[in-house]
C-alpha atoms as a PDB file:
ATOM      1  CA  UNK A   1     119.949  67.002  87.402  1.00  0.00           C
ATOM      2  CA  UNK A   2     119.613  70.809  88.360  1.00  0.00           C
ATOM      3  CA  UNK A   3     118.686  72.859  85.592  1.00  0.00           C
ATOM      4  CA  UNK A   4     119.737  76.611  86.350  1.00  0.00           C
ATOM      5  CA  UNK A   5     117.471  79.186  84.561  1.00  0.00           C
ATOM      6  CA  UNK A   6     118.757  82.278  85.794  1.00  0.00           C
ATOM      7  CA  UNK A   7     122.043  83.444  86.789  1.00  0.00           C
ATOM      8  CA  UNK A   8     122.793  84.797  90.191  1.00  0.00           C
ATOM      9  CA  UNK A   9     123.146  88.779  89.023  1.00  0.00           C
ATOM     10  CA  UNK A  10     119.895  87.612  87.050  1.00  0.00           C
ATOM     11  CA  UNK A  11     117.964  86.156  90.068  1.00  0.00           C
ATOM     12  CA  UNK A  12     119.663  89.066  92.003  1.00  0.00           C
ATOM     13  CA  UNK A  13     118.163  91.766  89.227  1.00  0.00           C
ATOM     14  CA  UNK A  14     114.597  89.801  89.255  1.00  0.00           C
ATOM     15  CA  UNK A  15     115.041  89.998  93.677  1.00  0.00           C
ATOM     16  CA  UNK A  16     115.677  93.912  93.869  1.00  0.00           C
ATOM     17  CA  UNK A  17     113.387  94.593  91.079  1.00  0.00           C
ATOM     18  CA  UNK A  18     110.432  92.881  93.059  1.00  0.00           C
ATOM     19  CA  UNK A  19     111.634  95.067  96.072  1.00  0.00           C
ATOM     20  CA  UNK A  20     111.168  98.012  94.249  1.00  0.00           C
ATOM     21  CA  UNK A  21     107.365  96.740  93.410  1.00  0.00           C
ATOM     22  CA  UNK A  22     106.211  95.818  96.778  1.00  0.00           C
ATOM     23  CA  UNK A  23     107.522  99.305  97.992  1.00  0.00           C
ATOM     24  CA  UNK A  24     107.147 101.709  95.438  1.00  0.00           C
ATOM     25  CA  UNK A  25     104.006 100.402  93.490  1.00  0.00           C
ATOM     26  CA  UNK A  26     102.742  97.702  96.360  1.00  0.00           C
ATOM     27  CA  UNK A  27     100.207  95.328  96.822  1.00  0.00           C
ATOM     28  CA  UNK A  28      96.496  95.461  96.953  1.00  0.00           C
ATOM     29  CA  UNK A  29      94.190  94.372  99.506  1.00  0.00           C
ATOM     30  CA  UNK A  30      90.937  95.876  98.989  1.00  0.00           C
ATOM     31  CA  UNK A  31      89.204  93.030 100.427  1.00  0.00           C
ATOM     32  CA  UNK A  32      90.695  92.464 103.616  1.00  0.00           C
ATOM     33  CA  UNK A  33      90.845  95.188 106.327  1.00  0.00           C
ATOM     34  CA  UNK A  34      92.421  92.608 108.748  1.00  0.00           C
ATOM     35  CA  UNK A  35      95.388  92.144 106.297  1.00  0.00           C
ATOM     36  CA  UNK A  36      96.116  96.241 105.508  1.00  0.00           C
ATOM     37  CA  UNK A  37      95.572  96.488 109.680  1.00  0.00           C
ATOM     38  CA  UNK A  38      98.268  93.918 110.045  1.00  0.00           C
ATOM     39  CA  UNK A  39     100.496  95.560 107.439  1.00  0.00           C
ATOM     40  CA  UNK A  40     100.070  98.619 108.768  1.00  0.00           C
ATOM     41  CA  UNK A  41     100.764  97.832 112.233  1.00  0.00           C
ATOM     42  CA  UNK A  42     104.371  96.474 111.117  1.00  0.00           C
ATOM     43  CA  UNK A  43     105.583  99.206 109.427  1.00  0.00           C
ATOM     44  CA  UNK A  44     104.153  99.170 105.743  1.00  0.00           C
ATOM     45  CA  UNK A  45     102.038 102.346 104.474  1.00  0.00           C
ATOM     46  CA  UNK A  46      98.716 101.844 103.520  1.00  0.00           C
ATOM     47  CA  UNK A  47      97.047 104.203 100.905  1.00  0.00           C
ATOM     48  CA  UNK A  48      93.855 103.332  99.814  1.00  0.00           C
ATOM     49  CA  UNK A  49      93.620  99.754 100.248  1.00  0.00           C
ATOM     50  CA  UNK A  50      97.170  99.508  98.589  1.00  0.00           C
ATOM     51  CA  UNK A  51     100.038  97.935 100.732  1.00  0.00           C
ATOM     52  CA  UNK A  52     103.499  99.452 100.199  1.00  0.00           C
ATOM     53  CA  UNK A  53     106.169  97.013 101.966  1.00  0.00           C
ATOM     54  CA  UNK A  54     109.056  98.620 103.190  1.00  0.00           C
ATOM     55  CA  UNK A  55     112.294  96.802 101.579  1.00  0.00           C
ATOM     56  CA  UNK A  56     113.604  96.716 105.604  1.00  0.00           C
ATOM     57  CA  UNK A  57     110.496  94.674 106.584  1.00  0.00           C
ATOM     58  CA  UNK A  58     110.639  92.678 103.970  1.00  0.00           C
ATOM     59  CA  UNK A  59     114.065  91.319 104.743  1.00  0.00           C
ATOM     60  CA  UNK A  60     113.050  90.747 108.446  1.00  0.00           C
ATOM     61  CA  UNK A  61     110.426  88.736 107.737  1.00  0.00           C
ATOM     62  CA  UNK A  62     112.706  86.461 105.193  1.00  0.00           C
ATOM     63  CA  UNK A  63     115.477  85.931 107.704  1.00  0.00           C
ATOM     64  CA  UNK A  64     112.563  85.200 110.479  1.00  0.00           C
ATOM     65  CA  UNK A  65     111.464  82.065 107.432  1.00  0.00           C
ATOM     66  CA  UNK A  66     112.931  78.989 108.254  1.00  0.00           C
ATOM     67  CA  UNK A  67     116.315  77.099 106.590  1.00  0.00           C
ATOM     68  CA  UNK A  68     114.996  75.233 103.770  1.00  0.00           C
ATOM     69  CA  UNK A  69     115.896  71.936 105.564  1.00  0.00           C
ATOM     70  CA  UNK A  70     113.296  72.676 108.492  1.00  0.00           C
ATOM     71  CA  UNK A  71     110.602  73.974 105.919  1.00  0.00           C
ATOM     72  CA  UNK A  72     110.813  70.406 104.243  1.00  0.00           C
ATOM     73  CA  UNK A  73     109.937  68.196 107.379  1.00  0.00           C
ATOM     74  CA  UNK A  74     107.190  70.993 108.174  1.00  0.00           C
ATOM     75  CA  UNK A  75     105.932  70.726 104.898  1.00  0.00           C
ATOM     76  CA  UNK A  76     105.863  66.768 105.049  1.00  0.00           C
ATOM     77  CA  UNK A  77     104.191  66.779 108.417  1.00  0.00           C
ATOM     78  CA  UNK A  78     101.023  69.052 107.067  1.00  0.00           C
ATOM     79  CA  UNK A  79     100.451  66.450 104.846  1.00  0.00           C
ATOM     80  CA  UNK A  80     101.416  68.891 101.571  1.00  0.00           C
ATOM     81  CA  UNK A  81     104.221  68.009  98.700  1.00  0.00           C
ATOM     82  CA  UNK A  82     105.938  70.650  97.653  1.00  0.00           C
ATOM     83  CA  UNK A  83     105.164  71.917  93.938  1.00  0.00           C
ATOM     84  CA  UNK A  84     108.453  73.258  92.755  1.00  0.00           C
ATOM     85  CA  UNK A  85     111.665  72.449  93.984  1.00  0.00           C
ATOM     86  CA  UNK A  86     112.778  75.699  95.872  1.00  0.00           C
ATOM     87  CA  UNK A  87     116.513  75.828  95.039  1.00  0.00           C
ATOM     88  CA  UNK A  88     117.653  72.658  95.223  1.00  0.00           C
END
């Protein structure tokens, strides 16, 4: 039984709305100069310790992610369960 919480303009309102957080407010990472370095080397500003992640890099990094499918047998191999079921 899948129980849907959200509809797809909702989950779609909820997705752009965290795009506009990660860029426009961002992320902090006061405690790790090897992260910001990182970030900052792939196109994300830094100010202060604050990450800001450009919506563009954000989507290349999710397409790089693996199909679901091919995350499951990586998952089982490591050893972990997965807490939540991701979409299915």
């Amino acid at each position: 039984m899948r129980m849907q919480i959200l509809s797809p303009d909702q989950l779609q309102q909820v997705h752009e709305a965290t795009l506009t957080i990660l860029e426009k407010v961002g992320v902090s990472f006061k405690g790790s100069a090897e992260a910001r370095d990182l970030f900052e080397k792939n196109r994300c500003r830094v100010d202060d310790g604050v990450v800001h992640i450009p919506r563009e890099v954000f989507d290349e990094c999710l397409a790089r992610l693996p199909d679901r499918e091919k995350l499951d047998i990586c998952v089982a191999k490591l050893g972990f369960s997965r807490p939540l079921n991701l979409g299915r």
